[in-house]
Protein backbone atom coordinates (compact mmCIF):
# COMPACT_ATOMS: atom_id res chain seq x y z
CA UNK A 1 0.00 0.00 0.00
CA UNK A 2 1.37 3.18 -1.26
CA UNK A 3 0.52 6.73 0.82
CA UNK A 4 1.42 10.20 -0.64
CA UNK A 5 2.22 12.40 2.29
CA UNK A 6 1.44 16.05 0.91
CA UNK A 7 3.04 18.39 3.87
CA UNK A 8 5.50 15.58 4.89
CA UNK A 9 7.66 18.29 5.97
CA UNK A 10 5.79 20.16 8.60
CA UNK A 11 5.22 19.67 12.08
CA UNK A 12 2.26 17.66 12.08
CA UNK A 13 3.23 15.79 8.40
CA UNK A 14 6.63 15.00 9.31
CA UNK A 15 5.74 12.90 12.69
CA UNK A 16 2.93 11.29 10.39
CA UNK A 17 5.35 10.13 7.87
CA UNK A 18 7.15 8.78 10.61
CA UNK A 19 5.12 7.04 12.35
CA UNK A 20 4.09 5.56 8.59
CA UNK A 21 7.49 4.33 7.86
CA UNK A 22 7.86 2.60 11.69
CA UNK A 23 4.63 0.94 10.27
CA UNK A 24 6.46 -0.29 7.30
CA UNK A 25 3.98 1.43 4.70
CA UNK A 26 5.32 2.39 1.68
CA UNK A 27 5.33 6.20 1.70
CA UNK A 28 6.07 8.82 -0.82
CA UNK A 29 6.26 12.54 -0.07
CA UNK A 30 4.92 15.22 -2.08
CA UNK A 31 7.69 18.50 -2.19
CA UNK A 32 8.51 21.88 -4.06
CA UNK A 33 11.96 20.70 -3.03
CA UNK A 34 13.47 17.58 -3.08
CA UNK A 35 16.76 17.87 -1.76
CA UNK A 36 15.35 19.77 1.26
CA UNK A 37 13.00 17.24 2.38
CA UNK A 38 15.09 14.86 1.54
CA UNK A 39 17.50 16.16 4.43
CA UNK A 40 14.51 16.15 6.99
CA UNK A 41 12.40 12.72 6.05
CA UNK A 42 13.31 9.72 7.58
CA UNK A 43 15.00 6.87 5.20
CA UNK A 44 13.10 5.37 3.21
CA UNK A 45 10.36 8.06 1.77
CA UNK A 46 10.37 8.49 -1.57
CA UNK A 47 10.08 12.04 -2.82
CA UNK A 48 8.04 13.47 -5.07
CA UNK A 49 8.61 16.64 -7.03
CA UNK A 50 5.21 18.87 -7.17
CA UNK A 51 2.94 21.22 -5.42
CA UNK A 52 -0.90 21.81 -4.28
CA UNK A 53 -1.24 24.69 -5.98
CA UNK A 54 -0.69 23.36 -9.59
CA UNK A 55 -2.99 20.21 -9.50
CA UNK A 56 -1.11 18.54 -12.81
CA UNK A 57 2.55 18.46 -10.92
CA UNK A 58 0.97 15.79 -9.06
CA UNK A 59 0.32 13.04 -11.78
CA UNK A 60 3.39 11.63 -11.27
CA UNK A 61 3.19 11.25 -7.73
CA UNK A 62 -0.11 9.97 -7.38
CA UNK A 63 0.26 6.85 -9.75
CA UNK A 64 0.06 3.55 -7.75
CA UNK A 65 -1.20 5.66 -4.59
CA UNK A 66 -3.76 3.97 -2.48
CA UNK A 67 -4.29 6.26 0.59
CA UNK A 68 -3.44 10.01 0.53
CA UNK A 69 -2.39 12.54 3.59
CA UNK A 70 -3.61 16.18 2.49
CA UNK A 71 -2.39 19.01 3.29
CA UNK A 72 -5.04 21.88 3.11
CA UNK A 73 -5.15 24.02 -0.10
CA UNK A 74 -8.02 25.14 -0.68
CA UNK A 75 -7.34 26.88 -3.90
CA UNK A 76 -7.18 23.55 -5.97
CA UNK A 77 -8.40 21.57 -3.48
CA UNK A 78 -11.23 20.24 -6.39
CA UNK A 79 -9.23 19.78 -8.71
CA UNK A 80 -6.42 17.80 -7.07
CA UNK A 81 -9.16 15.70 -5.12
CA UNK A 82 -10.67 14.98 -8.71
CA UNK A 83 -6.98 14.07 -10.00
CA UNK A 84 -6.64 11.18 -6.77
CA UNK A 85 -9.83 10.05 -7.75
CA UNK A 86 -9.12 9.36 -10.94
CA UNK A 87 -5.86 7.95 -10.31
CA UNK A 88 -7.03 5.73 -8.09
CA UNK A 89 -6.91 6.56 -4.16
CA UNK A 90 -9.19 4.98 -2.24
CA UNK A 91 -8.70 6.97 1.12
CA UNK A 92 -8.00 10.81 2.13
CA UNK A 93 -6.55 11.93 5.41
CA UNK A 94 -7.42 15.71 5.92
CA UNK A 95 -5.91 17.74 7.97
CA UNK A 96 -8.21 19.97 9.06
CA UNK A 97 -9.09 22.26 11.96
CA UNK A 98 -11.75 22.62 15.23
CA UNK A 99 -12.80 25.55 13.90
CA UNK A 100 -14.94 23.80 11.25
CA UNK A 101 -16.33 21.77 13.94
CA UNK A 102 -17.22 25.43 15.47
CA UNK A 103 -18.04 27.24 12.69
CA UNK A 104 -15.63 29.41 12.52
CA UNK A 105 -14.29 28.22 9.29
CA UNK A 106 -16.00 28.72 6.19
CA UNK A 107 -13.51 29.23 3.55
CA UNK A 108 -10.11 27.96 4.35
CA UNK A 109 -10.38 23.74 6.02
CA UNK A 110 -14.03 23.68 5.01
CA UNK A 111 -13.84 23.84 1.30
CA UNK A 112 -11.22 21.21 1.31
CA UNK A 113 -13.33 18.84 3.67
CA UNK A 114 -16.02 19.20 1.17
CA UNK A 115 -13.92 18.92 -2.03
CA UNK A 116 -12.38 15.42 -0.63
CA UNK A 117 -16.32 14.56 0.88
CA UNK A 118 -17.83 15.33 -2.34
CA UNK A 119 -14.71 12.99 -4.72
CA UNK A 120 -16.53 9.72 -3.91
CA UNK A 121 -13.01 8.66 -2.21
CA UNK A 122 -13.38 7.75 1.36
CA UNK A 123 -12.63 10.30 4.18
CA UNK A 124 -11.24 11.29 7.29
CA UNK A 125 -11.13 14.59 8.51
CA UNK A 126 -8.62 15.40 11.63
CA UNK A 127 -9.29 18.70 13.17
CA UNK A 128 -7.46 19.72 15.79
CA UNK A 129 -8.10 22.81 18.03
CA UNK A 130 -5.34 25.40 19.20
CA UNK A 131 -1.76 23.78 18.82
CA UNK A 132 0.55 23.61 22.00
CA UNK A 133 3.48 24.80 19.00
CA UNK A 134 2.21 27.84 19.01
CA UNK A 135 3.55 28.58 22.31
CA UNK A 136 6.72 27.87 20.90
CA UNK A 137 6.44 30.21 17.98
CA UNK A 138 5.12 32.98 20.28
CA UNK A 139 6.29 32.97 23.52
CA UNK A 140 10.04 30.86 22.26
CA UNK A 141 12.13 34.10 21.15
CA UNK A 142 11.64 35.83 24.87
CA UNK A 143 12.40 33.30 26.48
CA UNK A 144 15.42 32.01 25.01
CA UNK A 145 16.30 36.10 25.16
CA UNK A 146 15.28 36.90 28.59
CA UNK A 147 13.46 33.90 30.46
CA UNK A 148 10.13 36.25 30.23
CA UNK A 149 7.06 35.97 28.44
CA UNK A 150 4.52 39.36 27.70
CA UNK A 151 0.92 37.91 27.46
CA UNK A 152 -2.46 39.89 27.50
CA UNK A 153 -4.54 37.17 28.77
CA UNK A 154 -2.85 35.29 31.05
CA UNK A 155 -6.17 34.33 32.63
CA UNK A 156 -7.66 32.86 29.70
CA UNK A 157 -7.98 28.93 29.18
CA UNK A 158 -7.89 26.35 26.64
CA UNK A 159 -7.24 22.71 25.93
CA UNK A 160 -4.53 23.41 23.35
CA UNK A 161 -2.94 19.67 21.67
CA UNK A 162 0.25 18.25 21.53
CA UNK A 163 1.05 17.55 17.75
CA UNK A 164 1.99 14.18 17.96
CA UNK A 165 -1.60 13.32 19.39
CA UNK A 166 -2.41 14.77 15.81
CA UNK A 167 -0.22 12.76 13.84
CA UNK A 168 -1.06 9.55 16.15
CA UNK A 169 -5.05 10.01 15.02
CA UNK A 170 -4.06 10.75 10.91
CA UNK A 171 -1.20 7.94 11.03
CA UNK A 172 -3.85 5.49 12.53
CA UNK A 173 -6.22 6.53 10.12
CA UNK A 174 -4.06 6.09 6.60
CA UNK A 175 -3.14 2.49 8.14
CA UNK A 176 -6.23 1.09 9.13
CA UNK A 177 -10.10 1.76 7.75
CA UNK A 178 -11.45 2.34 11.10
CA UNK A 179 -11.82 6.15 10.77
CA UNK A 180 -13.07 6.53 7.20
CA UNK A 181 -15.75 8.69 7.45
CA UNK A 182 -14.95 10.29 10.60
CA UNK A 183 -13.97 13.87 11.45
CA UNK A 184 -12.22 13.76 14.76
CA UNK A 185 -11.71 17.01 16.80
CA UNK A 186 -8.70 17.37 18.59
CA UNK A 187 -8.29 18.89 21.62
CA UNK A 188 -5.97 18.54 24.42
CA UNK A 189 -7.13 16.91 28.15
CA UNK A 190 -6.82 19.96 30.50
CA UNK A 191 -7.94 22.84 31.01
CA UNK A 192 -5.05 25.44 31.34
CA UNK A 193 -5.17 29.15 31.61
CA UNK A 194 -2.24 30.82 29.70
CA UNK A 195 -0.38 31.14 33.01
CA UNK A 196 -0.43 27.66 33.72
CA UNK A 197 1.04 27.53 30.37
CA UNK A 198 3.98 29.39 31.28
CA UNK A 199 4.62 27.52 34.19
CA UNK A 200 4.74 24.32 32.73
CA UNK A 201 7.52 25.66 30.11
CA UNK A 202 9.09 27.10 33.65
CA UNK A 203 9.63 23.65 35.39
CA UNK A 204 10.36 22.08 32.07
CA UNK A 205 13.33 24.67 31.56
CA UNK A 206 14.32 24.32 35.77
CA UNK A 207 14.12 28.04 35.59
CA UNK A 208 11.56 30.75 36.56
CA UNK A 209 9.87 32.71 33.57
CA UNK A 210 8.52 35.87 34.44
CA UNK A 211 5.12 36.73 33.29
CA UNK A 212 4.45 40.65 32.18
CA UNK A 213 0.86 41.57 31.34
CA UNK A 214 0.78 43.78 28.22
CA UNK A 215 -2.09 45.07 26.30
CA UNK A 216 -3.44 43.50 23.15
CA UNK A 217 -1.56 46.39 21.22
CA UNK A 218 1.62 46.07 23.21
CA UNK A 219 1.44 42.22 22.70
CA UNK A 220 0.68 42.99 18.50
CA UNK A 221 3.59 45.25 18.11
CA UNK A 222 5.94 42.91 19.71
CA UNK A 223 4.19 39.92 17.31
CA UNK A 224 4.52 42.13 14.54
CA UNK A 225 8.64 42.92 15.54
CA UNK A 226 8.89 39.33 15.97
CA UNK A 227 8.20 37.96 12.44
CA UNK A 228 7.14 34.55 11.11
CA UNK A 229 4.35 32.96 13.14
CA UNK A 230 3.71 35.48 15.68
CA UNK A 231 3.69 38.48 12.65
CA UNK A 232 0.96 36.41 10.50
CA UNK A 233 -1.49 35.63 12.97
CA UNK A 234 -1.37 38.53 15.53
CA UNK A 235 -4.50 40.33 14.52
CA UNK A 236 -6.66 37.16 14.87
CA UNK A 237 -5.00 35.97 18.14
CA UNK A 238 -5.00 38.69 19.90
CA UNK A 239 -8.77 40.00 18.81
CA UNK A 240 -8.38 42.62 16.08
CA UNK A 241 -9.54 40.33 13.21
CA UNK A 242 -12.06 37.16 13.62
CA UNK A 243 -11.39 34.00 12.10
CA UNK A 244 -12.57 35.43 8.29
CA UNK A 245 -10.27 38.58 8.37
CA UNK A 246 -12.46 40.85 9.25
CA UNK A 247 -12.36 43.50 11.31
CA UNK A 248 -13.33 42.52 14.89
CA UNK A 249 -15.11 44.92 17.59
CA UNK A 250 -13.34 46.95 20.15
CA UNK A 251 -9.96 47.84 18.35
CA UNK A 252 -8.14 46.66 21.03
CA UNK A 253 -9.48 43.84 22.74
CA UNK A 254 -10.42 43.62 26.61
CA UNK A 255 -10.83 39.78 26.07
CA UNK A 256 -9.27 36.98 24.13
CA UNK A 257 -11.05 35.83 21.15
CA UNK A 258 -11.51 32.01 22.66
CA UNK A 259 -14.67 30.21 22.96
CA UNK A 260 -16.17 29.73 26.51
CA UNK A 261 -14.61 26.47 27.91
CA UNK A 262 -16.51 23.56 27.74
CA UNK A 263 -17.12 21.03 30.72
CA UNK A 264 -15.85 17.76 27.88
CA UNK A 265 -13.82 18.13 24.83
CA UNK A 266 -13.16 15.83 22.36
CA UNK A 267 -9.55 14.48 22.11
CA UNK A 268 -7.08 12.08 20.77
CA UNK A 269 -8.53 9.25 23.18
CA UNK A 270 -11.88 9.32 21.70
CA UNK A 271 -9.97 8.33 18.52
CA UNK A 272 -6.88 5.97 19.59
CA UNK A 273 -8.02 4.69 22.68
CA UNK A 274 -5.05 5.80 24.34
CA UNK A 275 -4.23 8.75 27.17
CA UNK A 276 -4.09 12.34 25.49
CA UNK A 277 -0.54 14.25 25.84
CA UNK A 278 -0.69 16.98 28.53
CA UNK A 279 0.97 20.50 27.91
CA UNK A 280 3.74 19.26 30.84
CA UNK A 281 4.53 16.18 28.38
CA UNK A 282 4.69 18.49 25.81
CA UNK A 283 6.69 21.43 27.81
CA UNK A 284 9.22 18.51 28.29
CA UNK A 285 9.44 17.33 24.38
CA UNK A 286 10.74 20.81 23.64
CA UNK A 287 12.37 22.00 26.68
CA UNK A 288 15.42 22.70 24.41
CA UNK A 289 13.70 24.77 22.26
CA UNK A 290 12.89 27.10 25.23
CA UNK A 291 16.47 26.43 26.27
């Protein structure tokens, strides 16, 4: 059985093709460059020259293909689910997002759930909620600078998920047929305020981490400073912009823009069977990337 990784190289898609190859499946991996992935996949992969965004690049790749991991592009997300179709895949891992499952997200995941729904190939959607990486992308750079982190909500909670619990549900599901069909949202299995978050990272490290609060504008400008991660999504993390784009209501935010918590989420144990990753587990896994 042959699966074509699309986003083999990212955090989630790399630990997927891992786990894939420890299986022993046969795994190829889609890539706009070669001899870069081939530096980061484990042995074995084959790789694939082509990208999402110009459906015919993938003809190659897709011959002999079974089961398929995709990355979401929504742009030609009908016409490469069309293409795997035709060429034969039987099953399509999507990696998707928890805001679908809240309806938050009309036009980015969604369109690409329905696109693979809508092929006649078999499905399975895997929509996780608010990573525990992005900690890492936002909070990382002060601490490795100055042990500190500047948050505007430090009261706020969420059940954010440790990526390999993602790549544990998609790997299970591209090996076995026991998820086709289902779209299983991810969340993590405790409640943690963003404080609580810091502190975790703090006894990972075996140092304190001081914890300023800053106003949503304070917080955006250092984002914006920052670059990368932090830069893109500031205005929808920290309230300016909902989920869309648009303009949100005040300019600057009293409130996080999170959902009220819930008394049960949904997480990788509903799916696997097996204990969800807690942010401490995770705090530890990349303790020297805080480092």
């Amino acid at each position: 059985m042959t699966i074509l990784m699309t986003g083999a190289t990212g955090h989630v898609g790399r630990l997927v093709t891992a786990r894939l190859r420890d299986a022993g499946a046969d795994v190829r991996a889609l890539t706009r460059d070669p001899a870069a992935a081939a530096d980061v996949l484990p042995g074995g992969v084959g790789i694939a020259a082509g990208d999402l965004a110009d459906p015919d690049s993938l003809r190659s790749a897709l011959r002999g293909v079974e089961r398929m991991y995709l990355f979401p592009f929504p742009g030609t997300a009908r016409e490469v689910a069309a293409l795997a179709a035709r060429s034969g895949v039987r099953h399509v891992v999507v990696l998707s997002s928890g805001a679908v499952t809240a309806g938050f997200d009309t036009d980015f995941h969604l369109p690409v759930e329905r696109a693979v729904a809508e092929s006649g190939m078999a499905w399975t959607f895997v929509r996780p909620g608010e990573f525990m990486l992005n900690k890492l992308w936002l909070w990382g750079p002060s601490i490795r600078s100055a042990r500190v982190v500047h948050e505007p909500f430090p009261e706020v909670p969420w059940y954010p998920v440790h990526e390999a619990d993602i790549a544990d549900v998609a790997a299970e599901a591209l090996l076995t047929d026991r998820h086709a069909g289902a779209a299983h949202t991810l969340n993590g299995p405790e409640l943690l305020t963003r404080g609580e978050q810091v502190a975790a990272i703090a006894a990972a490290l075996g140092e304190d981490i001081a914890l300023v609060r800053v106003t949503p504008a304070e917080a955006r400008e250092r984002y914006l400073a920052q670059g990368g991660f932090a830069a893109e999504n500031a205005d929808f993390l920290l309230g300016f912009t909902d989920y869309s784009g648009e303009a949100a209501d005040p300019a600057d935010p009293a409130e996080a823009p999170t959902p009220a918590p819930a008394a049960q989420v949904p997480t990788a144990a509903d799916a696997t069977g097996r204990p969800a990753r807690t942010f401490a587990d995770w705090a530890r896994d990349h303790a020297a990337d805080f480092a």
